[in-house]
C-alpha atoms as a PDB file:
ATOM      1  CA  UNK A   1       0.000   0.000   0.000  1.00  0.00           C
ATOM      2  CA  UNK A   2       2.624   2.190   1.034  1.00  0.00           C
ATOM      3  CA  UNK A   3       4.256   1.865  -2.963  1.00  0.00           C
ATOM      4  CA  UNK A   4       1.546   3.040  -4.180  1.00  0.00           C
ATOM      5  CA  UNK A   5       1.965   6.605  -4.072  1.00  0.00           C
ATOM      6  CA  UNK A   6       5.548   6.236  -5.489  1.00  0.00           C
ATOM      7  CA  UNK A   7       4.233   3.726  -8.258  1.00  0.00           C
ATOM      8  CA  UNK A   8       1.577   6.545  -9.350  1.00  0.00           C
ATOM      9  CA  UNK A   9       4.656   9.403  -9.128  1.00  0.00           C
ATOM     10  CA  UNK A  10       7.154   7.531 -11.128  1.00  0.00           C
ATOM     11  CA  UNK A  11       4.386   6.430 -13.883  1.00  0.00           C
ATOM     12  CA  UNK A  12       3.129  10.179 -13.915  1.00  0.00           C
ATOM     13  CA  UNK A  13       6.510  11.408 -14.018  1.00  0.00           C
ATOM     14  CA  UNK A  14       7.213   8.866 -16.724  1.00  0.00           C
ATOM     15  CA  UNK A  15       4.267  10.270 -19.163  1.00  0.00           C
ATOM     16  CA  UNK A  16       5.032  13.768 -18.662  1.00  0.00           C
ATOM     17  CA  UNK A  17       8.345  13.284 -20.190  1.00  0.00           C
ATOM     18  CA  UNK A  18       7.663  11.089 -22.975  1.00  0.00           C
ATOM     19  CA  UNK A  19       5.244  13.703 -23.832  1.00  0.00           C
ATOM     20  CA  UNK A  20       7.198  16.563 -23.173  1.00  0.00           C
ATOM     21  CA  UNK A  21       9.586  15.074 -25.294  1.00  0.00           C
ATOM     22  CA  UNK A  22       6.915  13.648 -28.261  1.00  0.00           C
ATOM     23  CA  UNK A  23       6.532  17.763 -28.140  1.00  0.00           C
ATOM     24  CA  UNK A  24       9.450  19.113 -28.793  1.00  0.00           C
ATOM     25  CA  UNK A  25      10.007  16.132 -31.638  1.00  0.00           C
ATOM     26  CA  UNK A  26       6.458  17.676 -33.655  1.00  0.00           C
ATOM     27  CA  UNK A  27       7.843  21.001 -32.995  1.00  0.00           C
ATOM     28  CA  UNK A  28      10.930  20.115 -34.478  1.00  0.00           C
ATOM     29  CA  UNK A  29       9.746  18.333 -37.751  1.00  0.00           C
ATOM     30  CA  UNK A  30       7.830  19.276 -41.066  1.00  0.00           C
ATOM     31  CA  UNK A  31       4.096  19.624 -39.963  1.00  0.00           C
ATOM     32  CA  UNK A  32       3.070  17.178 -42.932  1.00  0.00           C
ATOM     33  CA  UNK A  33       5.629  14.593 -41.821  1.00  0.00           C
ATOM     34  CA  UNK A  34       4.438  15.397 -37.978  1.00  0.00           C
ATOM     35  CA  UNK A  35       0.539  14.602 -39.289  1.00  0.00           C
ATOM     36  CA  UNK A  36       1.373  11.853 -41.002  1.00  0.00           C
ATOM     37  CA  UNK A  37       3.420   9.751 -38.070  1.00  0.00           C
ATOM     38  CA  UNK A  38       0.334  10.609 -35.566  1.00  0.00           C
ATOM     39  CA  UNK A  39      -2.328  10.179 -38.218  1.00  0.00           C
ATOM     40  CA  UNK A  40      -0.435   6.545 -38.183  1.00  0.00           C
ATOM     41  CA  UNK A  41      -0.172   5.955 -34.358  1.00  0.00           C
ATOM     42  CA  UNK A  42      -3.929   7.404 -34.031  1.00  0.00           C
ATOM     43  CA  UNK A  43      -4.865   3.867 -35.988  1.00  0.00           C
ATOM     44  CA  UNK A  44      -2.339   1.746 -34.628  1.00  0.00           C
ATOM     45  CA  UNK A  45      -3.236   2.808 -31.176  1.00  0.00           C
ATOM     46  CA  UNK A  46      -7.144   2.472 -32.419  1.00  0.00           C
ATOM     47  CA  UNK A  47      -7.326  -1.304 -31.373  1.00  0.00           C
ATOM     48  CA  UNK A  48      -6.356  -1.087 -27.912  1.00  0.00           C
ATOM     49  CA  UNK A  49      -7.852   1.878 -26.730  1.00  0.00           C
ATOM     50  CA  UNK A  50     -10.454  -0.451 -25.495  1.00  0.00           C
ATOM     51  CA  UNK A  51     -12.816   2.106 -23.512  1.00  0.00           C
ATOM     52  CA  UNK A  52     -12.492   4.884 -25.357  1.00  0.00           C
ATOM     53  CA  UNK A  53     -12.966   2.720 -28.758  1.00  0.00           C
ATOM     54  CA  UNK A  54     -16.128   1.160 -27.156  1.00  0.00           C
ATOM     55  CA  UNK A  55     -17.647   4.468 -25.717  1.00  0.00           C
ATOM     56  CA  UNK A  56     -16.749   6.170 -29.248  1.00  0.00           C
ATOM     57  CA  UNK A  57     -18.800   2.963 -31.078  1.00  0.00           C
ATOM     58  CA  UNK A  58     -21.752   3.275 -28.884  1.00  0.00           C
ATOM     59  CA  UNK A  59     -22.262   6.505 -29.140  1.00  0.00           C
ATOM     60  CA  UNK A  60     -21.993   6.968 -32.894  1.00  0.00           C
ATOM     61  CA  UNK A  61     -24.360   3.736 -33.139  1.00  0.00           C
ATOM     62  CA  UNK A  62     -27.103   5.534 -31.029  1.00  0.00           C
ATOM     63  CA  UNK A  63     -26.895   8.531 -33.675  1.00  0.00           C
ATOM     64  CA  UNK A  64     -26.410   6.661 -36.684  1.00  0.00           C
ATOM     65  CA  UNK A  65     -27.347   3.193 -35.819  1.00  0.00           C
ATOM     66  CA  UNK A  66     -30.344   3.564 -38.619  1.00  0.00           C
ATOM     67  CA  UNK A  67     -28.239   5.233 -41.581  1.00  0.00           C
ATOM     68  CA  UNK A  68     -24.961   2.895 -41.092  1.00  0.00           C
ATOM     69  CA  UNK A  69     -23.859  -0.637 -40.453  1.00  0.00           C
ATOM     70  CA  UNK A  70     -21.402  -1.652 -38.221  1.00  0.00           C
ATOM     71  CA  UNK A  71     -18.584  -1.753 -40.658  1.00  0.00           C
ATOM     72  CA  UNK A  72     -19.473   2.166 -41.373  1.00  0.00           C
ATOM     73  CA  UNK A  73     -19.726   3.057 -37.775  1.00  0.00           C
ATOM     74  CA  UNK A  74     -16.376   1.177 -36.941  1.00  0.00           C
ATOM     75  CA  UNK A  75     -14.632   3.218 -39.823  1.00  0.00           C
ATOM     76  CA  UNK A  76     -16.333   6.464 -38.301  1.00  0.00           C
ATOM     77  CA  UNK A  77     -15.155   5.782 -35.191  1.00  0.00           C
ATOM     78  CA  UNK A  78     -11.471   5.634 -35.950  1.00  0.00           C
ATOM     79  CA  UNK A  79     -11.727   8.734 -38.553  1.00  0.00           C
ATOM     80  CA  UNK A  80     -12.656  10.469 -35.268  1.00  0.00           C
ATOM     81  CA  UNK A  81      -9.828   8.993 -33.375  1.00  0.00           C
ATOM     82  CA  UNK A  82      -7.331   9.995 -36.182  1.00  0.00           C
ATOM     83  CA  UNK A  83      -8.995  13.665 -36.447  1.00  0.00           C
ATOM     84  CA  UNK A  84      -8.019  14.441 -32.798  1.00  0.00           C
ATOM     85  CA  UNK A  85      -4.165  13.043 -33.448  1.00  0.00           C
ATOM     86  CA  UNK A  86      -4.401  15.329 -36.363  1.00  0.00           C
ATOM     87  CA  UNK A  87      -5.328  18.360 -34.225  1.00  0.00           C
ATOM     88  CA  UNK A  88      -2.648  17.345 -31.398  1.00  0.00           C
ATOM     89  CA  UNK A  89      -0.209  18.336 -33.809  1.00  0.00           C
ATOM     90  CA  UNK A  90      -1.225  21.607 -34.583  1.00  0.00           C
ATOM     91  CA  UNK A  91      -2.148  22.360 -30.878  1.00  0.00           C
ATOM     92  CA  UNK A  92       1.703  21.367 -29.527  1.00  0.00           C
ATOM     93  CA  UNK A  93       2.838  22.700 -32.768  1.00  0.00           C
ATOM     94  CA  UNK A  94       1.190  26.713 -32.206  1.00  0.00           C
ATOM     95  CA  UNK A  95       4.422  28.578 -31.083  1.00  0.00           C
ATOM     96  CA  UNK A  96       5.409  27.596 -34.820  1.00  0.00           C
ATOM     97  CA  UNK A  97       2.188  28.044 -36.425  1.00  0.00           C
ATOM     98  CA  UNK A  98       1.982  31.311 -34.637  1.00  0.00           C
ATOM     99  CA  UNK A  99       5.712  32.557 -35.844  1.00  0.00           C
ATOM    100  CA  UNK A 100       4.614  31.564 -39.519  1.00  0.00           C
ATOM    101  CA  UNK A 101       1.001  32.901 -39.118  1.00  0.00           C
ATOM    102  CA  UNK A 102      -1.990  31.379 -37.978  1.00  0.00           C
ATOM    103  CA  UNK A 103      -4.097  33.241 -41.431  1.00  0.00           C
ATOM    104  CA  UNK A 104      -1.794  31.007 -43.941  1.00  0.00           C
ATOM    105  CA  UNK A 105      -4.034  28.253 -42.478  1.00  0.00           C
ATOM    106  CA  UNK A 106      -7.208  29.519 -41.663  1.00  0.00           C
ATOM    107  CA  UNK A 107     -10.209  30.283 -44.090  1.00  0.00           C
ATOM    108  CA  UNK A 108     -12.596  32.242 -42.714  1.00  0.00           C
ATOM    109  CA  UNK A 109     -16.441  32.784 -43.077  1.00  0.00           C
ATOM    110  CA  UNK A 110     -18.995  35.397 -41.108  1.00  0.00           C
ATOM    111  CA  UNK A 111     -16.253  37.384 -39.245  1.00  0.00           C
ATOM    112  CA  UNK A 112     -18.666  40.545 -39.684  1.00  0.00           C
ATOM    113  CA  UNK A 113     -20.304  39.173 -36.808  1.00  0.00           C
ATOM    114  CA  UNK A 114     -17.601  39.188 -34.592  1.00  0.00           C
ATOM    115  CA  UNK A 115     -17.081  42.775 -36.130  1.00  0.00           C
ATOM    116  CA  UNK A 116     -20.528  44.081 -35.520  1.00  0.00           C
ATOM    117  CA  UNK A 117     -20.687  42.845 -32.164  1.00  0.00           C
ATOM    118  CA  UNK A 118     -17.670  43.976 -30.812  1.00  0.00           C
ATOM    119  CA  UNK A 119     -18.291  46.883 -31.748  1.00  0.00           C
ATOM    120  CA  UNK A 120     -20.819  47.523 -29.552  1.00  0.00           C
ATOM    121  CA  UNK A 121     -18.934  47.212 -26.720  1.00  0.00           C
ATOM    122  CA  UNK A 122     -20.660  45.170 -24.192  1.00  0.00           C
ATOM    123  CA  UNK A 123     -18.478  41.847 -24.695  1.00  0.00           C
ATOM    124  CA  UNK A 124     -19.209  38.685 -26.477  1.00  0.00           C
ATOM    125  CA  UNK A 125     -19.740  35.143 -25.773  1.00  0.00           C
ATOM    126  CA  UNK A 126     -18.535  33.082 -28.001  1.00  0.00           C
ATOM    127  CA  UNK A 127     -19.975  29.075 -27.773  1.00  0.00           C
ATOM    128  CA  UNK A 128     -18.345  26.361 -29.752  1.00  0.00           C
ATOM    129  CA  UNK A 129     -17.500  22.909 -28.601  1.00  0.00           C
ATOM    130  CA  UNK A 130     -15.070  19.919 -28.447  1.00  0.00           C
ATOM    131  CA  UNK A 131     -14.873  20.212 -32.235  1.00  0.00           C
ATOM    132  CA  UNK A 132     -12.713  20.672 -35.010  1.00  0.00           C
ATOM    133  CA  UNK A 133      -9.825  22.396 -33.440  1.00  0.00           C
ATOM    134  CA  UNK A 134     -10.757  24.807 -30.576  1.00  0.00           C
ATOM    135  CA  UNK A 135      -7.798  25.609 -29.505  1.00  0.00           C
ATOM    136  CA  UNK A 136      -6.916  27.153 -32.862  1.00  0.00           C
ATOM    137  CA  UNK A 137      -9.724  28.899 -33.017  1.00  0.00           C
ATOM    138  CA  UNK A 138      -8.935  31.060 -29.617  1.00  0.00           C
ATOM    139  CA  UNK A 139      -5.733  31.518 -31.249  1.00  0.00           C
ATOM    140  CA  UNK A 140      -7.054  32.811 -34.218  1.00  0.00           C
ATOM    141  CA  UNK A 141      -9.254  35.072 -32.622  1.00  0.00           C
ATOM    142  CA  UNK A 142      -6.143  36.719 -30.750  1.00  0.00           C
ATOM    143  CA  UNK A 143      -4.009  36.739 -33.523  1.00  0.00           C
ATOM    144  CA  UNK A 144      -6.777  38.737 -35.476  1.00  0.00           C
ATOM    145  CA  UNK A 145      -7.698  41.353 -32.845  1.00  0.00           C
ATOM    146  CA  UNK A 146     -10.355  39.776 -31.177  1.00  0.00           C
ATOM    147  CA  UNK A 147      -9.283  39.896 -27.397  1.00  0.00           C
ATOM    148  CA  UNK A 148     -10.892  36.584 -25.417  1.00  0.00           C
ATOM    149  CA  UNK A 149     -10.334  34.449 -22.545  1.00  0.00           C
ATOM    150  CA  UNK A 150     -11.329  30.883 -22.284  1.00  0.00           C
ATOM    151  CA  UNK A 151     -13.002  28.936 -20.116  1.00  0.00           C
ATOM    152  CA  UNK A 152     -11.518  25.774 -19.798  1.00  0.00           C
ATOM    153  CA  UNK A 153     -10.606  22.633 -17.301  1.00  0.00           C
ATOM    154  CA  UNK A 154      -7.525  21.744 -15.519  1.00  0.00           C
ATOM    155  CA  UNK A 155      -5.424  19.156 -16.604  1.00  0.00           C
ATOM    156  CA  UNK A 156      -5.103  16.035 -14.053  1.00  0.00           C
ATOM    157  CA  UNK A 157      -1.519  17.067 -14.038  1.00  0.00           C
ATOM    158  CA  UNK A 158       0.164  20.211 -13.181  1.00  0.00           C
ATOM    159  CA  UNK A 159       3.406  20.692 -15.948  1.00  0.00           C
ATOM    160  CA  UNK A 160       1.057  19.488 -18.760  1.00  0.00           C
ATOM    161  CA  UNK A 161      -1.651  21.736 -17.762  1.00  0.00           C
ATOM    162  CA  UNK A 162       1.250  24.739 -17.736  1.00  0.00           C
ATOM    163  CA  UNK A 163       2.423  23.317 -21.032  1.00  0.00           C
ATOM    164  CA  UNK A 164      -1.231  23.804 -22.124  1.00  0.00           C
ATOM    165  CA  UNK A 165      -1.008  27.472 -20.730  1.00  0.00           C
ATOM    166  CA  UNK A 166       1.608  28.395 -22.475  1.00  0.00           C
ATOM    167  CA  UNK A 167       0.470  27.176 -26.010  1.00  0.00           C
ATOM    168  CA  UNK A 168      -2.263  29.213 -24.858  1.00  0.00           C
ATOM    169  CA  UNK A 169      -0.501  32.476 -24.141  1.00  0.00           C
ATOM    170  CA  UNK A 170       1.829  32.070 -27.202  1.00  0.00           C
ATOM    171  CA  UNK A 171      -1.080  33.104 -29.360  1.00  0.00           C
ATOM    172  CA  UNK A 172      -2.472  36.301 -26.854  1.00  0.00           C
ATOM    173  CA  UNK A 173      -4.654  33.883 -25.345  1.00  0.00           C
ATOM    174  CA  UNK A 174      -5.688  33.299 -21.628  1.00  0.00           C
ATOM    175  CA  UNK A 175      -7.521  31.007 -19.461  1.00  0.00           C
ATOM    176  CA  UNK A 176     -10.195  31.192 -16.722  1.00  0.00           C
ATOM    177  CA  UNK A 177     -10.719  28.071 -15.185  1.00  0.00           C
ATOM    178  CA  UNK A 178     -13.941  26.756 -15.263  1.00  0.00           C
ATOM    179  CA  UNK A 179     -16.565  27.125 -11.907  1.00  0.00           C
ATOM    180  CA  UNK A 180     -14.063  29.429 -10.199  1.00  0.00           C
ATOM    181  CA  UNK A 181     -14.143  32.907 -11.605  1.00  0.00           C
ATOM    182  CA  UNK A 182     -17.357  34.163 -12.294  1.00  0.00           C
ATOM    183  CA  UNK A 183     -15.932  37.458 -11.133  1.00  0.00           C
ATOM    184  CA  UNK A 184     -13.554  37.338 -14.039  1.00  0.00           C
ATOM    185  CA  UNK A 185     -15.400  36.237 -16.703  1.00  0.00           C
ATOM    186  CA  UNK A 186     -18.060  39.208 -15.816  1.00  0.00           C
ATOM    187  CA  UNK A 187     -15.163  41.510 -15.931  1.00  0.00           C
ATOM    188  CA  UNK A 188     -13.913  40.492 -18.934  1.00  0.00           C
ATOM    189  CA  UNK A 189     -17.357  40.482 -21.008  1.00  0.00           C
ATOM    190  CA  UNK A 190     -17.524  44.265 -19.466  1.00  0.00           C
ATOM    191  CA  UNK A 191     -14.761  44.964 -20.611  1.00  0.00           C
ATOM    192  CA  UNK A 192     -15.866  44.681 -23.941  1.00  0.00           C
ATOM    193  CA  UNK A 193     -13.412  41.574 -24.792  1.00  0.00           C
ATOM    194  CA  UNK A 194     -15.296  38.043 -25.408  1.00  0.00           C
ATOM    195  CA  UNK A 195     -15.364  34.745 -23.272  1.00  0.00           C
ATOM    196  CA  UNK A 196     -15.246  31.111 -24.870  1.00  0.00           C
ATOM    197  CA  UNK A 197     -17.439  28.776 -23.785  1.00  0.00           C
ATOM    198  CA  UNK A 198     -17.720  24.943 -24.534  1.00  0.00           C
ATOM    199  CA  UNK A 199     -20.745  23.428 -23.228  1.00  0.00           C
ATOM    200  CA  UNK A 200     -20.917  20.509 -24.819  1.00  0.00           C
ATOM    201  CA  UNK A 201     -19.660  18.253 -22.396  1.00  0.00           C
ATOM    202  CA  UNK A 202     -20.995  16.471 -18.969  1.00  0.00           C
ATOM    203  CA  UNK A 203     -19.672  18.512 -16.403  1.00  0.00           C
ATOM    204  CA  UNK A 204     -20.701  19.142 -12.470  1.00  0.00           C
ATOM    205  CA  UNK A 205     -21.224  22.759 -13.631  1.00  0.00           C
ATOM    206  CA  UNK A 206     -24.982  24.147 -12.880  1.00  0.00           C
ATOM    207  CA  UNK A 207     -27.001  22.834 -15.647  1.00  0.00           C
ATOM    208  CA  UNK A 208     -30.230  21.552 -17.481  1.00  0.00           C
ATOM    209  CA  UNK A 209     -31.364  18.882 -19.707  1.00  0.00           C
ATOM    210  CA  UNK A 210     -32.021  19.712 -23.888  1.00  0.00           C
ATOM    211  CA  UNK A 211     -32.121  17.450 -26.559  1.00  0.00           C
ATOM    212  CA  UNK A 212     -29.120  16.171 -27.803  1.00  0.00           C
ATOM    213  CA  UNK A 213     -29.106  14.029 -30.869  1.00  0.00           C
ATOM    214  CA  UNK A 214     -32.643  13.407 -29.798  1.00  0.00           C
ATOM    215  CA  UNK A 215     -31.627  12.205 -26.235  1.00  0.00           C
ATOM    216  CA  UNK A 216     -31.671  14.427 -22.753  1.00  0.00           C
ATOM    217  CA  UNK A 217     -28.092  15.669 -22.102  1.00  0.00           C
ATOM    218  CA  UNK A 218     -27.285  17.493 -18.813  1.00  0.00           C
ATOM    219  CA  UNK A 219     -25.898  20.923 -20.480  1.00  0.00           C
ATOM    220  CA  UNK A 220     -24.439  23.655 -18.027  1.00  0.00           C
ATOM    221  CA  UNK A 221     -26.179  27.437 -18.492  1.00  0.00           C
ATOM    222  CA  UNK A 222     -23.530  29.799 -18.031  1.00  0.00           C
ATOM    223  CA  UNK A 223     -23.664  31.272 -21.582  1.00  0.00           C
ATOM    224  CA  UNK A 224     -27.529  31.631 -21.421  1.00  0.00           C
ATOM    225  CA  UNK A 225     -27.648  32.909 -17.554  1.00  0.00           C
ATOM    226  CA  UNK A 226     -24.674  35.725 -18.611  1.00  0.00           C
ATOM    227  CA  UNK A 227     -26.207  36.794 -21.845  1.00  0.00           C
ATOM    228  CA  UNK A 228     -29.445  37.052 -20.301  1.00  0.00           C
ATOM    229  CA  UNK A 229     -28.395  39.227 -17.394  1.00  0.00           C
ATOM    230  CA  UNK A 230     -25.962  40.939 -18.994  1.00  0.00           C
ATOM    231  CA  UNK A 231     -27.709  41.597 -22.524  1.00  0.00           C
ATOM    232  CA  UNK A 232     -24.709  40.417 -24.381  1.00  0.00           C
ATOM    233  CA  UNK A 233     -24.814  38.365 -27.722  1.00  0.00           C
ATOM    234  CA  UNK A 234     -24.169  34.781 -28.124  1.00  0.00           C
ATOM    235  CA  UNK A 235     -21.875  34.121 -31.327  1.00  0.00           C
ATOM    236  CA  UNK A 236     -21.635  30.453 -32.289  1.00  0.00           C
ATOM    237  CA  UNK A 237     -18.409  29.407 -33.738  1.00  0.00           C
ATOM    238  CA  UNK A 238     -16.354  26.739 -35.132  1.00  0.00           C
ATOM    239  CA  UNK A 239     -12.893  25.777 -36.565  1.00  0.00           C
ATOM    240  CA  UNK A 240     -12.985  22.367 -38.706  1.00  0.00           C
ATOM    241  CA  UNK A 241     -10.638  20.835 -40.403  1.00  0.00           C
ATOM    242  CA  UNK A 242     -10.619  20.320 -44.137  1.00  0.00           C
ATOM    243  CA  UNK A 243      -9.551  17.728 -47.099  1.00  0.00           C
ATOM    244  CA  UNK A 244      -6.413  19.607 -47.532  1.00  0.00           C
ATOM    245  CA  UNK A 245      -5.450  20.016 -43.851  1.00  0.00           C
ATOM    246  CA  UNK A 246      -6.204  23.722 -44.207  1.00  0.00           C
ATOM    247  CA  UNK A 247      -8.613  25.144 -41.333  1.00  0.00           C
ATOM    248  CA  UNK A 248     -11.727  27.184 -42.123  1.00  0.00           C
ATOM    249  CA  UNK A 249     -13.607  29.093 -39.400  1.00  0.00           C
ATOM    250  CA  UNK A 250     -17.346  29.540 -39.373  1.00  0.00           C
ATOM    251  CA  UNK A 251     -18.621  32.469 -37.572  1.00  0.00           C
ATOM    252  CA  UNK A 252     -22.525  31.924 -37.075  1.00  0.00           C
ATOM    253  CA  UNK A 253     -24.614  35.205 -36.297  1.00  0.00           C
ATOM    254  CA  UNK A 254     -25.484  35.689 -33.014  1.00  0.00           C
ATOM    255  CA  UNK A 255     -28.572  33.670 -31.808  1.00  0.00           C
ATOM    256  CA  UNK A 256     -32.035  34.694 -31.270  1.00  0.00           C
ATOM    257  CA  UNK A 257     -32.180  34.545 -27.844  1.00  0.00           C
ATOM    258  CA  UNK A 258     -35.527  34.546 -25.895  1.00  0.00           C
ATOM    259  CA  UNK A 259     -35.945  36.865 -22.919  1.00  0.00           C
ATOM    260  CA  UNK A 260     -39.537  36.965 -21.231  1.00  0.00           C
ATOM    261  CA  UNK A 261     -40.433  37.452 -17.850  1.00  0.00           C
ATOM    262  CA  UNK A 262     -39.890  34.144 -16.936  1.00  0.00           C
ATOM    263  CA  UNK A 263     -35.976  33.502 -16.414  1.00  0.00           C
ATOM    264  CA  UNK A 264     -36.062  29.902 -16.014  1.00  0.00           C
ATOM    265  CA  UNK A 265     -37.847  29.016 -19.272  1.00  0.00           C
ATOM    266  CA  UNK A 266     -35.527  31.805 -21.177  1.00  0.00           C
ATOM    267  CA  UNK A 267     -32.582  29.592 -19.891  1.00  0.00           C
ATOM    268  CA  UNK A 268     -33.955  26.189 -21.116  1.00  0.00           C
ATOM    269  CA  UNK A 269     -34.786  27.929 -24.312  1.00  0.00           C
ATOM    270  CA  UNK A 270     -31.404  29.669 -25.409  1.00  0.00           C
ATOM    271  CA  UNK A 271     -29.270  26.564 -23.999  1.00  0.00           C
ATOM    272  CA  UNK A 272     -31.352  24.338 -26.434  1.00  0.00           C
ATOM    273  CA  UNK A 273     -30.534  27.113 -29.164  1.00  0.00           C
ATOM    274  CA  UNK A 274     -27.117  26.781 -28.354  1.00  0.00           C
ATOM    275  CA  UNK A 275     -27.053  22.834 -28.244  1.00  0.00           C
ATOM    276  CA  UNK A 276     -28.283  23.185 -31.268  1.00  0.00           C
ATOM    277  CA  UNK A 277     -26.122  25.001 -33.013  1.00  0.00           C
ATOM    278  CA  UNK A 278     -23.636  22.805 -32.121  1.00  0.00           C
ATOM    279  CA  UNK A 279     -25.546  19.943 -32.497  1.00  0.00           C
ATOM    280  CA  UNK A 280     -25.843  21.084 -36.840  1.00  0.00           C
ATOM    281  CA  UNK A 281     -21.952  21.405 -37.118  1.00  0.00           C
ATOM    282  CA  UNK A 282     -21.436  18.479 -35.465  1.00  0.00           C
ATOM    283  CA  UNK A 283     -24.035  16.290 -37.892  1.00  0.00           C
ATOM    284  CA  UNK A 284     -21.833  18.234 -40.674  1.00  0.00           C
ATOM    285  CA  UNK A 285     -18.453  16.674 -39.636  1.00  0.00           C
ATOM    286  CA  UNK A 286     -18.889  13.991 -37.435  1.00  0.00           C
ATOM    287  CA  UNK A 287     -15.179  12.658 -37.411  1.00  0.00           C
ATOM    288  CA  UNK A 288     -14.316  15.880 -35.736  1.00  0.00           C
ATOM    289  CA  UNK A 289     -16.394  15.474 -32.016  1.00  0.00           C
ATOM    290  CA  UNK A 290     -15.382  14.114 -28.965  1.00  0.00           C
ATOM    291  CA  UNK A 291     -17.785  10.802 -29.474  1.00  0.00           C
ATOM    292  CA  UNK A 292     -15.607   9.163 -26.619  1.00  0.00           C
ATOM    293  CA  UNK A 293     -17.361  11.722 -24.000  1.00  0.00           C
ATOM    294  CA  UNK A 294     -19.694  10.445 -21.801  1.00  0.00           C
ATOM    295  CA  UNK A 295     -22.208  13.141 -22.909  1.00  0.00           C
ATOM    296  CA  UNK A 296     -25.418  11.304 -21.443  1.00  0.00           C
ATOM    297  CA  UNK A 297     -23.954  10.041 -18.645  1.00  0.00           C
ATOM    298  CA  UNK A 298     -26.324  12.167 -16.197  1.00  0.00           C
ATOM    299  CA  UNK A 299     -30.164  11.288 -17.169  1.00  0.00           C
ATOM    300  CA  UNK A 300     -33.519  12.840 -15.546  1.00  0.00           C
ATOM    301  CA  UNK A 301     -34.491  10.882 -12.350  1.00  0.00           C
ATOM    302  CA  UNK A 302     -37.858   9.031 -13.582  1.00  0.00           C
ATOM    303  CA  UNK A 303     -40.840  10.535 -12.067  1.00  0.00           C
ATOM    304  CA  UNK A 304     -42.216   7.859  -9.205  1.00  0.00           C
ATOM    305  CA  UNK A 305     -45.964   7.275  -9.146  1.00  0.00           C
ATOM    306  CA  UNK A 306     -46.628   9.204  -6.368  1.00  0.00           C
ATOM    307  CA  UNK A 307     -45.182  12.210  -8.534  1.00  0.00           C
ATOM    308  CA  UNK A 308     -46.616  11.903 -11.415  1.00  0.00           C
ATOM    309  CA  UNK A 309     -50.275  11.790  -9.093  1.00  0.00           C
END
């Protein structure tokens, strides 16, 4: 028992230099040659990422179950599983994208939104999801004179969350972690600058249930609770990648959100809006979501007889 601890160190400490190293190797190479080695490990690995694999399956089988056989779903599964080793690259690779500029790589679409509403000065929050590549598209938007902070989670270890951090700050970026500064995320939007916000995911952040590829999916509120109370517009976004390996970025205009006197139902309404705007780019490119989520894990509790009396 007492080995355990020092096990867990030595196998942590193990990981964070492999990758550290893997790193400075992608950094150090041609980024087609870099794509092409993890585009190669991404289906070699695809076998024996047992849980992950499974989760990945199942999911894409609920969605598509009716439209595709196994065989399809299995191929789907690993395109998505390569698209994410794909965007690795470019994510550890951004101090070098950033020094050759990010716009050599990035199309864009419906930046007049962005335009128009920053304008105005009250802030902007921007929603996207697990998609595409999000980190490039914060990068973008501070390489292009869009000021923003992210909201984002804490890696389960320290030195690769500060490596995150600063392939983060490299591109003008910053990062608010999520559930802990509400303060700064209001001052921020004041300040006329935007906030990213991925809601896409299960989290233990406040939340409610919308349909989700036609199933209840916990969804936290924060961009519908802040735009509400704060009458600032809700931008949909989204970086994908394409054929060629180019980016494009698709700036939606800002949703028709739904304020009555009733906050509650407002909420449900514009976080449904924004699931499903999310939902429509996702059912675009499927290859390029995080299918391996547990995004229904949490599930209404079942009304008992006495309830529904």
């Amino acid at each position: 028992m007492n080995n355990r601890p020092l096990r867990k160190k030595l196998r942590d400490d193990f990981f964070y230099l492999l990758a550290l190293s893997f790193i400075k190797f992608l950094r150090l190479i041609p980024r087609r040659p870099a794509l092409r080695l993890m585009r190669l490990l991404a289906r070699l690995a695809f076998p024996f990422a047992s849980a992950p694999r499974q989760r990945t399956i199942i999911h894409l089988a609920r969605v598509y179950g009716k439209s595709k056989n196994p065989q399809q779903i299995k191929a789907l599964a690993r395109a998505v599983f390569v698209h994410f080793a794909t965007v690795f690259v470019d994510v550890v690779r951004m101090p070098v994208i950033i020094r050759s500029g990010i716009n050599k790589m990035v199309s864009t679409e419906g930046t007049e939104h962005f335009d128009r509403a920053f304008k105005v000065g009250k802030g902007v929050i921007l929603t996207t999801c697990h998609f595409g590549n999000f980190e490039l598209l914060g990068a973008w938007m501070a390489q292009n004179g869009y000021p923003m902070k992210v909201i984002g989670t804490t890696l389960f270890d320290p030195r690769l969350d500060q490596i995150l951090l600063e392939i983060r700050k490299c591109s003008g970026n910053s990062a608010i972690s999520r559930g802990k500064s509400t303060r700064e995320i209001i001052r921020t939007l004041k300040n006329g600058a935007a906030v990213g916000m991925l809601i896409d995911q299960d989290t233990k952040s406040q939340g409610v249930f919308v349909n989700f590829f036609n199933k209840p999916a916990h969804t936290p509120t924060g961009p519908a609770v802040l735009a509400r109370r704060l009458d600032v517009p809700i931008i949909p976004a989204f970086m994908y990648l394409k054929d060629d390996f180019s980016y494009h970025l698709e700036c939606q205009p800002p949703l028709e959100l739904v304020r009555t006197d009733d906050e509650d139902h407002d909420i449900i309404v514009n976080t449904q809006k924004i699931s499903d705007a999310y939902e429509a780019m996702i059912r675009r490119y499927p290859e390029q979501w995080v299918w391996m989520h547990k995004r229904w894990k949490t599930q209404p509790i079942p009304a008992t007889d006495n309830e529904v009396n």
